[in-house]
C-alpha atoms as a PDB file:
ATOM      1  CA  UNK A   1       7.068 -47.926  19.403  1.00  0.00           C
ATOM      2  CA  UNK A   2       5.463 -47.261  16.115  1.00  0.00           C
ATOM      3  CA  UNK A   3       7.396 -45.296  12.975  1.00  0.00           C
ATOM      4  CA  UNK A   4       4.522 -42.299  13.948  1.00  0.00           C
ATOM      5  CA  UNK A   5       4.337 -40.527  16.740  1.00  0.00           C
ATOM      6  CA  UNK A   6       0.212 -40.770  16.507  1.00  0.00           C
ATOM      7  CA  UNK A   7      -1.735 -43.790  15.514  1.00  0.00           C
ATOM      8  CA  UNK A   8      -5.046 -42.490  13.556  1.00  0.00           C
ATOM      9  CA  UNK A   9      -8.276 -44.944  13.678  1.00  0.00           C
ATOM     10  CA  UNK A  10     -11.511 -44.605  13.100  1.00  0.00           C
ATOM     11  CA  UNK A  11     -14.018 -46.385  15.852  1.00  0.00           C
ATOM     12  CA  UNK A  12     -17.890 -46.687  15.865  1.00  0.00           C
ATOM     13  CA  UNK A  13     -18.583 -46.445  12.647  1.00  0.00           C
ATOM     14  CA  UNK A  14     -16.977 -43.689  11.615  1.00  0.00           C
ATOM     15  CA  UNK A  15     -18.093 -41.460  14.322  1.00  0.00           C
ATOM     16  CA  UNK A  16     -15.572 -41.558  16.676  1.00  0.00           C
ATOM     17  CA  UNK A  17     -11.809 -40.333  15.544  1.00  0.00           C
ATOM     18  CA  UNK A  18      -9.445 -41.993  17.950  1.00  0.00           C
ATOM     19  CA  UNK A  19      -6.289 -40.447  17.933  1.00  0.00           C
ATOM     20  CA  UNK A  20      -3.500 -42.112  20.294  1.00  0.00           C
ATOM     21  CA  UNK A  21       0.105 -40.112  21.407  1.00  0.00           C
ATOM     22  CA  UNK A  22       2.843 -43.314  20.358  1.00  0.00           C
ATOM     23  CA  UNK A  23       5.710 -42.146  21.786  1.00  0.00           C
ATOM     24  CA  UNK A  24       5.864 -43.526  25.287  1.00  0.00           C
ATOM     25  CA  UNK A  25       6.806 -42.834  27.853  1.00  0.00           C
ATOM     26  CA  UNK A  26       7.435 -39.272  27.766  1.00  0.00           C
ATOM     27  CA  UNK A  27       4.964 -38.646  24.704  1.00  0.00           C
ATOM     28  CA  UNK A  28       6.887 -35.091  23.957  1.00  0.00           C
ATOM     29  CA  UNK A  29       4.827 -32.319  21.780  1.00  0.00           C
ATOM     30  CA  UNK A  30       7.630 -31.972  19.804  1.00  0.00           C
ATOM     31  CA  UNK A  31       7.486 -30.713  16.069  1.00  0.00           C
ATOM     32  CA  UNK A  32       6.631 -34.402  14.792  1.00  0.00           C
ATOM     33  CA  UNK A  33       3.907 -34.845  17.513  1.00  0.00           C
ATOM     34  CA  UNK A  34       2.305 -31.698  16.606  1.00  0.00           C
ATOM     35  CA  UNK A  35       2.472 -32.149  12.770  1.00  0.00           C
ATOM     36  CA  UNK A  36       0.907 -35.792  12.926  1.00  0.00           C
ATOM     37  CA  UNK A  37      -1.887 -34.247  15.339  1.00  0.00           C
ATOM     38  CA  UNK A  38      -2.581 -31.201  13.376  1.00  0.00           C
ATOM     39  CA  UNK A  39      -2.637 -32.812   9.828  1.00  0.00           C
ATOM     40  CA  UNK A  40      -4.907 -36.162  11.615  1.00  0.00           C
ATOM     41  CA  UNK A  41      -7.518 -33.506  13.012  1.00  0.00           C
ATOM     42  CA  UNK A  42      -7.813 -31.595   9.611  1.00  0.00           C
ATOM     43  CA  UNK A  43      -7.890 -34.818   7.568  1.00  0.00           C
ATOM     44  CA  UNK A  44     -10.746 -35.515   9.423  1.00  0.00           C
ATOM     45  CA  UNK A  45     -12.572 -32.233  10.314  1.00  0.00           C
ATOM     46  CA  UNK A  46     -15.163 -32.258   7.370  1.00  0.00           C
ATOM     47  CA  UNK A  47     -16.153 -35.844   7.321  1.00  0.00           C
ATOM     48  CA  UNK A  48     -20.168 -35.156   7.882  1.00  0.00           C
ATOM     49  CA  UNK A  49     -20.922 -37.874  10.028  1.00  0.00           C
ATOM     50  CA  UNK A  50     -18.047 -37.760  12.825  1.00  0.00           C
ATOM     51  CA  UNK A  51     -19.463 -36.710  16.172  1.00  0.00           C
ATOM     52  CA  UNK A  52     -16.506 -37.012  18.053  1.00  0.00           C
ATOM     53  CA  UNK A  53     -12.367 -37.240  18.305  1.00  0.00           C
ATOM     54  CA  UNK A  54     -10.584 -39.148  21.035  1.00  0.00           C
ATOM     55  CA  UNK A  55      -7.466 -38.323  22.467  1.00  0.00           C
ATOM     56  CA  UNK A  56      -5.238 -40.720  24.535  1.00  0.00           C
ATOM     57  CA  UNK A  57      -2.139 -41.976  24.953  1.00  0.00           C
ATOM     58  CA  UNK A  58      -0.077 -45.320  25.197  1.00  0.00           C
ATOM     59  CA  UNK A  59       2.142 -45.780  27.743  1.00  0.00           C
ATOM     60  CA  UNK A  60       1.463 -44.460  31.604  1.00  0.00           C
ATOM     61  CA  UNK A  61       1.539 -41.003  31.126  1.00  0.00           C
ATOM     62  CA  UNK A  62      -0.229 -37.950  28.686  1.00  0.00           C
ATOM     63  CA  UNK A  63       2.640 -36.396  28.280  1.00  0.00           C
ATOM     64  CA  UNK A  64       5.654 -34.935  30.161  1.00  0.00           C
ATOM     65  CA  UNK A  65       5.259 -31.718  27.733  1.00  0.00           C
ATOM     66  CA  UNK A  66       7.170 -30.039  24.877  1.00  0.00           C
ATOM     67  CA  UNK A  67      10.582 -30.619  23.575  1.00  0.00           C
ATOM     68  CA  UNK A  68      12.773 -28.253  25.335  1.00  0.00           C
ATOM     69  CA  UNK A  69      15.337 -28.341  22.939  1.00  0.00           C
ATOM     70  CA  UNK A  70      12.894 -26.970  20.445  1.00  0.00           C
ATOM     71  CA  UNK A  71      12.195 -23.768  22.890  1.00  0.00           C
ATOM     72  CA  UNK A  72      15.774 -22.685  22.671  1.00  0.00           C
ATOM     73  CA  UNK A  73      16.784 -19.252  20.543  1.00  0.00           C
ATOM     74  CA  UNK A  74      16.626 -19.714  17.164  1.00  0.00           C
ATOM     75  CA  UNK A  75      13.846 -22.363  16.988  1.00  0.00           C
ATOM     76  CA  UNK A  76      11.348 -21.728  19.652  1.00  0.00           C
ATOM     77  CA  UNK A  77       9.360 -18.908  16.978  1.00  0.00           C
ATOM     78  CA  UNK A  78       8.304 -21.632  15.055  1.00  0.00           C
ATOM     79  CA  UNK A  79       7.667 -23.979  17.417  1.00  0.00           C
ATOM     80  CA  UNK A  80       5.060 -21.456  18.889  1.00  0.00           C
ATOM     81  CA  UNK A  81       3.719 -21.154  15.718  1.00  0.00           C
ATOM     82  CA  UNK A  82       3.492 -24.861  15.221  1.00  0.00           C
ATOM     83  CA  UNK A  83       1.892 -25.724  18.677  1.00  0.00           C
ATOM     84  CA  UNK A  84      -0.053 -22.453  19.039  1.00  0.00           C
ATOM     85  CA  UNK A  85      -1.857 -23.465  15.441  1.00  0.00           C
ATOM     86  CA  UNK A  86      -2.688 -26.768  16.574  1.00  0.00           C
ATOM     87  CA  UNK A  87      -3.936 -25.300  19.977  1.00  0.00           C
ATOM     88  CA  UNK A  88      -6.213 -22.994  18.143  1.00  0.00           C
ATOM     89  CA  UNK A  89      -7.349 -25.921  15.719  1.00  0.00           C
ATOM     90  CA  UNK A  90      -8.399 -27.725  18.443  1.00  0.00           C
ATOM     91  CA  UNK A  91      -9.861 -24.667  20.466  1.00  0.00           C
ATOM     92  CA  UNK A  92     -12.368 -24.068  17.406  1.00  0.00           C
ATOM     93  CA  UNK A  93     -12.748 -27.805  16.340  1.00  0.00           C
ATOM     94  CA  UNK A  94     -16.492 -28.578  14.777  1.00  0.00           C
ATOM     95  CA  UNK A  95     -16.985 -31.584  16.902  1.00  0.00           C
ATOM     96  CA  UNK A  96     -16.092 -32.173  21.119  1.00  0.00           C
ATOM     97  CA  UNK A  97     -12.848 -33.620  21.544  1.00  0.00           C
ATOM     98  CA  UNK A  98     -12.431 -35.795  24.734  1.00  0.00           C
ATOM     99  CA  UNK A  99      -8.856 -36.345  26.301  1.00  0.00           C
ATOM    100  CA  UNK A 100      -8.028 -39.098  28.552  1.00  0.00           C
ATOM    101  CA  UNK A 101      -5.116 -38.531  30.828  1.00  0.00           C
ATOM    102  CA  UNK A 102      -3.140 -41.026  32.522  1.00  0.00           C
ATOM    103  CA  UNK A 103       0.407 -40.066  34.504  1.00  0.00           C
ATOM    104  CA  UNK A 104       2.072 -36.769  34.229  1.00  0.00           C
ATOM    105  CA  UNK A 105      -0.002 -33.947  31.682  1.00  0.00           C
ATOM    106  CA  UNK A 106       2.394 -31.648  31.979  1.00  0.00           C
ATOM    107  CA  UNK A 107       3.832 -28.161  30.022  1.00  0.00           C
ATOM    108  CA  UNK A 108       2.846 -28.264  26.362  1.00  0.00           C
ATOM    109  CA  UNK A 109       1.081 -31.832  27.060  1.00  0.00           C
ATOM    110  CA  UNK A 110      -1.466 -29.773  29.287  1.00  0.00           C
ATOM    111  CA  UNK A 111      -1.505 -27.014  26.624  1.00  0.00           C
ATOM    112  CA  UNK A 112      -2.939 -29.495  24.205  1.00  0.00           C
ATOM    113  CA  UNK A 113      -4.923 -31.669  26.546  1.00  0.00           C
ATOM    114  CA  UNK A 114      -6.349 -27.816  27.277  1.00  0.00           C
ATOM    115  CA  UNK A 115      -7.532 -27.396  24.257  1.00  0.00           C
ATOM    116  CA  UNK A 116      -9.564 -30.049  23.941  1.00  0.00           C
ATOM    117  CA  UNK A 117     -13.839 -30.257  24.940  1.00  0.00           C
ATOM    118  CA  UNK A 118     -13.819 -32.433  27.416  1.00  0.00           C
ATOM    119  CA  UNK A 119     -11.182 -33.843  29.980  1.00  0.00           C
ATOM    120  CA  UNK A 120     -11.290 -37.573  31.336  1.00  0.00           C
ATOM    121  CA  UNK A 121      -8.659 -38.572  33.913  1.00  0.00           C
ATOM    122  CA  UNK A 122      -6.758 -41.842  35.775  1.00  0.00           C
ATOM    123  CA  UNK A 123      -6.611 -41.198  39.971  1.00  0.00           C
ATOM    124  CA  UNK A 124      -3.091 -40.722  39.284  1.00  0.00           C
ATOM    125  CA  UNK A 125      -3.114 -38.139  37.196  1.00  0.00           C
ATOM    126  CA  UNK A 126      -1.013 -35.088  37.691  1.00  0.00           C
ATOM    127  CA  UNK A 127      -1.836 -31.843  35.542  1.00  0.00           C
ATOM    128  CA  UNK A 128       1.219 -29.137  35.294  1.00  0.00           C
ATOM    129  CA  UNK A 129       2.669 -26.356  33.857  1.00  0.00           C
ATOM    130  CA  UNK A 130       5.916 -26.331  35.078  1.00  0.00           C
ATOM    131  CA  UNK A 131       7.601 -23.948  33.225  1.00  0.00           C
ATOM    132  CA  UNK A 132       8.370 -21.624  35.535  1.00  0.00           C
ATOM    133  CA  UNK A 133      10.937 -23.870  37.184  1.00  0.00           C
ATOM    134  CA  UNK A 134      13.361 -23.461  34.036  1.00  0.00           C
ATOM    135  CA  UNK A 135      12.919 -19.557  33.714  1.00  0.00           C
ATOM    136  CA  UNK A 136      10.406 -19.266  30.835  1.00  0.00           C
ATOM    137  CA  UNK A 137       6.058 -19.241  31.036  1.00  0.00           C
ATOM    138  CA  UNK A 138       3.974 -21.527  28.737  1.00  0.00           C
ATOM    139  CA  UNK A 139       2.065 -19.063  26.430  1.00  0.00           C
ATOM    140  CA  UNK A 140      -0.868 -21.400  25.806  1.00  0.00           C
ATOM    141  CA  UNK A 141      -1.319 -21.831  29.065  1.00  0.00           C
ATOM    142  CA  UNK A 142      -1.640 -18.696  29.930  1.00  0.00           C
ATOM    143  CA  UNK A 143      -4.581 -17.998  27.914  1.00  0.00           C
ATOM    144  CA  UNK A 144      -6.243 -21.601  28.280  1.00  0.00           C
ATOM    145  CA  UNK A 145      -6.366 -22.024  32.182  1.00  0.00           C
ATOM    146  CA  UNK A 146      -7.892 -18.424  32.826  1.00  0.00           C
ATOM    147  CA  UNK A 147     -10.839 -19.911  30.592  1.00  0.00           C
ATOM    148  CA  UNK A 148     -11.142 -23.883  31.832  1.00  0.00           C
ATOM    149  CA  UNK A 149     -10.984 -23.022  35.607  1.00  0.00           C
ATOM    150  CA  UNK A 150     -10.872 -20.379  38.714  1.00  0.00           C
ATOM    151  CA  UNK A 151      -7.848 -17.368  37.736  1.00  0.00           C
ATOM    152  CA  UNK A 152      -7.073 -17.721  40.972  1.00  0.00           C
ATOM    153  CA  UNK A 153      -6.109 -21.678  40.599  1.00  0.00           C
ATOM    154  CA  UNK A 154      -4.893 -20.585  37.351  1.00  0.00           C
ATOM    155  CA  UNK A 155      -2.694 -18.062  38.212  1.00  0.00           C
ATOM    156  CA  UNK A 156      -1.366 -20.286  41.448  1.00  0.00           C
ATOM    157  CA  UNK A 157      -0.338 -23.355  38.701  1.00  0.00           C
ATOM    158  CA  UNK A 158       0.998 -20.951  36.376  1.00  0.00           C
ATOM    159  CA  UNK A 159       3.362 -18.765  38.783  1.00  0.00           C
ATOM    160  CA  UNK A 160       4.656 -21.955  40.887  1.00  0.00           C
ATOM    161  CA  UNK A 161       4.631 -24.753  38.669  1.00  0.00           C
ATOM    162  CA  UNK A 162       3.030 -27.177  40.794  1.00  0.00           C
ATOM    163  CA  UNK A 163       0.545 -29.633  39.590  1.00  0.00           C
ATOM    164  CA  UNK A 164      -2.915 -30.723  40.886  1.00  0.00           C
ATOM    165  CA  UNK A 165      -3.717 -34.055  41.260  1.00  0.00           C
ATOM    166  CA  UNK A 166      -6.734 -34.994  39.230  1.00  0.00           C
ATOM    167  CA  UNK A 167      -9.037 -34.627  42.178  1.00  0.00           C
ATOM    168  CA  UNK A 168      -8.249 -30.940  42.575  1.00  0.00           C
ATOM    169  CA  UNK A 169      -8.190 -30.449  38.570  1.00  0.00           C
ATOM    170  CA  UNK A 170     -12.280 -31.812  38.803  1.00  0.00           C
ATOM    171  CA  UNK A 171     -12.741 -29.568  42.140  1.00  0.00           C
ATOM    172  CA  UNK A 172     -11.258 -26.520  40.218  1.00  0.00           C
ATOM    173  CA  UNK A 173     -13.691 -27.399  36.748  1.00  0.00           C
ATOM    174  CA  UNK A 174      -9.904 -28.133  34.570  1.00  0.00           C
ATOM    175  CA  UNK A 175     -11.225 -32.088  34.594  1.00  0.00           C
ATOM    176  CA  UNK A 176     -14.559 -33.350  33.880  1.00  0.00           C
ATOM    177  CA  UNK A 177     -14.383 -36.500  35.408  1.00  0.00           C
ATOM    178  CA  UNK A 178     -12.073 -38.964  37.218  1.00  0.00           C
ATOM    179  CA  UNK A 179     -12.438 -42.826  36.549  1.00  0.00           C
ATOM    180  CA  UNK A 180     -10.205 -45.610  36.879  1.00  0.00           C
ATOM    181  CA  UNK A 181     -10.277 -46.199  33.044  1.00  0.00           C
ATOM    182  CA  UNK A 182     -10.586 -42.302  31.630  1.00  0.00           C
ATOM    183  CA  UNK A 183     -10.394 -43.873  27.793  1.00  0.00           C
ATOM    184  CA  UNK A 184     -13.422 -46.002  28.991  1.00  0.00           C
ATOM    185  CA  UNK A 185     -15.038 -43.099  30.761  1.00  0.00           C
ATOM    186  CA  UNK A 186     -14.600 -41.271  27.305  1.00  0.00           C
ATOM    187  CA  UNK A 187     -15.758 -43.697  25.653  1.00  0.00           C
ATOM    188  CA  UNK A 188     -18.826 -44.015  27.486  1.00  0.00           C
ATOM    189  CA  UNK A 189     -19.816 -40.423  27.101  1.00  0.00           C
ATOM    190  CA  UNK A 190     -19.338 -40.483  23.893  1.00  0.00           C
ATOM    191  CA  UNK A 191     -21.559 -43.455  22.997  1.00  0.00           C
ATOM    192  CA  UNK A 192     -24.189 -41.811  25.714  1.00  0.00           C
ATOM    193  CA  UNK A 193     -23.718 -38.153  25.040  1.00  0.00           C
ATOM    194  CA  UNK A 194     -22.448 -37.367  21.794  1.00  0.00           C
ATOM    195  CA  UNK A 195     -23.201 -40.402  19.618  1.00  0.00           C
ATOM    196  CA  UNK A 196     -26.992 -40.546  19.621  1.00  0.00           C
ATOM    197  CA  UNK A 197     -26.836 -36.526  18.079  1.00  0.00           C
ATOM    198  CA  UNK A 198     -27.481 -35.395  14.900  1.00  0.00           C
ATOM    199  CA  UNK A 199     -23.988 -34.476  13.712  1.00  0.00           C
ATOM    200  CA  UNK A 200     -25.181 -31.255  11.925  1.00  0.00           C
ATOM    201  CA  UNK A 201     -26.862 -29.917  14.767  1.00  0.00           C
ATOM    202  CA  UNK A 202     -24.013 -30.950  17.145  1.00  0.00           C
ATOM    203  CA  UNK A 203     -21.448 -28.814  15.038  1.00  0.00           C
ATOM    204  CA  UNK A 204     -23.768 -25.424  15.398  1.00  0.00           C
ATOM    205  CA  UNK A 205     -23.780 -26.500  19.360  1.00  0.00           C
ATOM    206  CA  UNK A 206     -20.363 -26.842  19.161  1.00  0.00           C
ATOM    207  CA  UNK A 207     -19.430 -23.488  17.357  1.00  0.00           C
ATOM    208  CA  UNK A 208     -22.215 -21.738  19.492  1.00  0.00           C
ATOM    209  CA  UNK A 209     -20.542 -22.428  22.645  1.00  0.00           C
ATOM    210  CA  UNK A 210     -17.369 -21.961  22.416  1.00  0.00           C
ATOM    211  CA  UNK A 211     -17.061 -18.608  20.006  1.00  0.00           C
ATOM    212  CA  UNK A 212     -16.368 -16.379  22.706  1.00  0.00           C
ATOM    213  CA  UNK A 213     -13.333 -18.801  23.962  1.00  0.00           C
ATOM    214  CA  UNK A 214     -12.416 -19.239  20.488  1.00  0.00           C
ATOM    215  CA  UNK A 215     -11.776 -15.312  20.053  1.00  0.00           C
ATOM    216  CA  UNK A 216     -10.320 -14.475  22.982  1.00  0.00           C
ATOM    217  CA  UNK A 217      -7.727 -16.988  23.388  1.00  0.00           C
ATOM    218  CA  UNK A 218      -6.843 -16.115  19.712  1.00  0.00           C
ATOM    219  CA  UNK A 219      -6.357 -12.406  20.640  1.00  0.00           C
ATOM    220  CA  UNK A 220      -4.444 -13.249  23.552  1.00  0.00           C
ATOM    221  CA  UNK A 221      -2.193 -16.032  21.874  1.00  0.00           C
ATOM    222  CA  UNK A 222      -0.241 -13.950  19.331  1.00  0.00           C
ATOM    223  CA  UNK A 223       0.089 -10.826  22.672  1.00  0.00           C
ATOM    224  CA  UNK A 224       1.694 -13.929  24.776  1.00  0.00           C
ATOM    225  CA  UNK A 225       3.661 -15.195  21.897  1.00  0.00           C
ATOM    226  CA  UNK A 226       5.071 -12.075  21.231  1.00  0.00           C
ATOM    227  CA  UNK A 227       6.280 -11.854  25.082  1.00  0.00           C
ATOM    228  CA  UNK A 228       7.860 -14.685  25.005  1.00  0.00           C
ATOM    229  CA  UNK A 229       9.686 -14.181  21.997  1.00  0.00           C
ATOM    230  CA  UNK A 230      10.372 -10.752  22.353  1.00  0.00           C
ATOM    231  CA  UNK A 231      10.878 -10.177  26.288  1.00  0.00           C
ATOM    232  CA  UNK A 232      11.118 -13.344  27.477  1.00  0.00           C
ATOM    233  CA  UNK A 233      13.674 -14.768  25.240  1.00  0.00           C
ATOM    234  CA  UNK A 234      15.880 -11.830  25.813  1.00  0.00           C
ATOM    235  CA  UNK A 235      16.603 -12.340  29.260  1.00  0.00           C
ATOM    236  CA  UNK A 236      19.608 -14.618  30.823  1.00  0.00           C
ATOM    237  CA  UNK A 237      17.996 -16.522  33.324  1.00  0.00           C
ATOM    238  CA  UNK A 238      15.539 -17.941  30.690  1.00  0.00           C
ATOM    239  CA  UNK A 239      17.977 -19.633  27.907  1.00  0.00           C
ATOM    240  CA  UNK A 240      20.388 -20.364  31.162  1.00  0.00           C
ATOM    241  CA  UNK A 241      17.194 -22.262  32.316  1.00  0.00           C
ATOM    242  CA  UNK A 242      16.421 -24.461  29.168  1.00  0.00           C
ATOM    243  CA  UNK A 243      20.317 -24.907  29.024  1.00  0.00           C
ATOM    244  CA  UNK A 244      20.998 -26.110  32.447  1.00  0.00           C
ATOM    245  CA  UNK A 245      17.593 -28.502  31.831  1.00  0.00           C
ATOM    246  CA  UNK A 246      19.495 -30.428  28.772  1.00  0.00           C
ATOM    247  CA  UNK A 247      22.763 -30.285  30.278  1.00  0.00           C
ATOM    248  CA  UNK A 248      21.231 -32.006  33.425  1.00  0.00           C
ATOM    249  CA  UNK A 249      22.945 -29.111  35.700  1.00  0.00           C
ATOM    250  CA  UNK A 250      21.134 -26.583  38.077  1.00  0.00           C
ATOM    251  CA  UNK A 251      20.846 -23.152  37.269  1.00  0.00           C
ATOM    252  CA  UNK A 252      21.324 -20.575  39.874  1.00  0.00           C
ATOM    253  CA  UNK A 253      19.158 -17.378  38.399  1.00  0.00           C
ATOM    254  CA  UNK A 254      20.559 -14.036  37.873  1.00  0.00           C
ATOM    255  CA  UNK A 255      17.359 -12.549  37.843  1.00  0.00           C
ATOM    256  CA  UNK A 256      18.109 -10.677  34.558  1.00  0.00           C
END
């Protein structure tokens, strides 16, 4: 395990930004995670040659999602803030960012995965948000799915909580690709795809495209974030369901 919870390089010359989550197995967005991402993307966001950022992971999995400790009353407002700031970072980024996903992408590990360009992904892969399960709704997710894939496959992921494996997330448009070695995949795309670009040009492209996205999810972030604080947090079930997660106990739901 390294003192960060990110290691920062740069690869091909400059052009590539690989940035790698270092706290495996679970890889939790937690406050730290999101800092180190957040302040490595905008240290590196007007360097006029990059073409590209990487995101992966060490260990087996993504991520098994955000710290549920730091959803609780009295700290999940600015942990929205936090994550939903990086999200929308990403979301209008100059250059693509690619994710490779090994293992369990889950809850706030999707939400950032999400909010990347382009998504690269292991066999094994599962992609989740399984909020639902402990009585609350991931607010990034909500906006980001609706806009990567079907609503219909949205909706289904967000209301149950199940995951798809990572040959439903390419059916349903959430995954780009599936390869044995999704960093190498990435990797690949990048040096075909992205790297031969003129790195100007490539940030218009980038902007042009994904505008729309870019205001709409931003609009519907600070509605959703305002639910769950506001409605969401003031219900039983919800802060019995993030309690009875930590205290390794089942929660039977009052529905109030």
């Amino acid at each position: 395990m390294t003192d960060s919870p990110l290691t920062v390089e740069h690869d091909r010359d400059g052009r590539l930004l690989r940035l790698r989550l270092a706290r495996p197995k679970a890889n939790i967005v937690d406050a730290a995670m999101i800092a180190a991402l957040d302040a490595a993307l905008a240290g590196a966001a007007d360097e006029a040659h990059l073409h590209g950022v990487l995101l992966e992971h060490e260990g087996p999995h993504f991520s098994f999602g955000a710290s549920v400790e730091e959803h609780l009353p009295g700290r999940c407002a600015g942990m929205l803030t936090a994550l939903h700031g990086l999200v929308l970072r990403m979301l209008d980024y100059p250059v693509p960012i690619l994710v490779a996903i090994g293992g369990q992408c889950l809850g706030g590990g999707l939400e950032v995965a999400a909010s990347g360009h382009l998504l690269f992904a292991g066999p094994e892969a599962r992609l989740g948000q399984p909020e639902i399960s402990l009585a609350v709704f991931a607010p990034a997710g909500s906006c980001l799915l609706p806009e990567r894939m079907p609503r219909a496959i949205a909706e289904d992921m967000l209301f149950s909580g199940r995951s798809l494996d990572a040959g439903q997330a390419r059916a349903a448009g959430l995954v780009n690709a599936v390869s044995d070695d999704p960093v190498g995949a990435a990797l690949a795309y990048f040096d075909e795809h992205l790297a031969p670009h003129s790195a100007a040009s490539l940030r218009v492209a980038v902007r042009a495209a994904r505008a729309d996205m870019v205001r709409r999810v931003r609009a519907r972030l600070s509605e959703v974030e305002e639910l769950y604080l506001s409605d969401l947090m003031s219900t039983h079930d919800a802060v019995a369901g993030l309690t009875g997660f930590l205290e390794k106990q089942p929660t039977a739901w009052e529905d109030r």
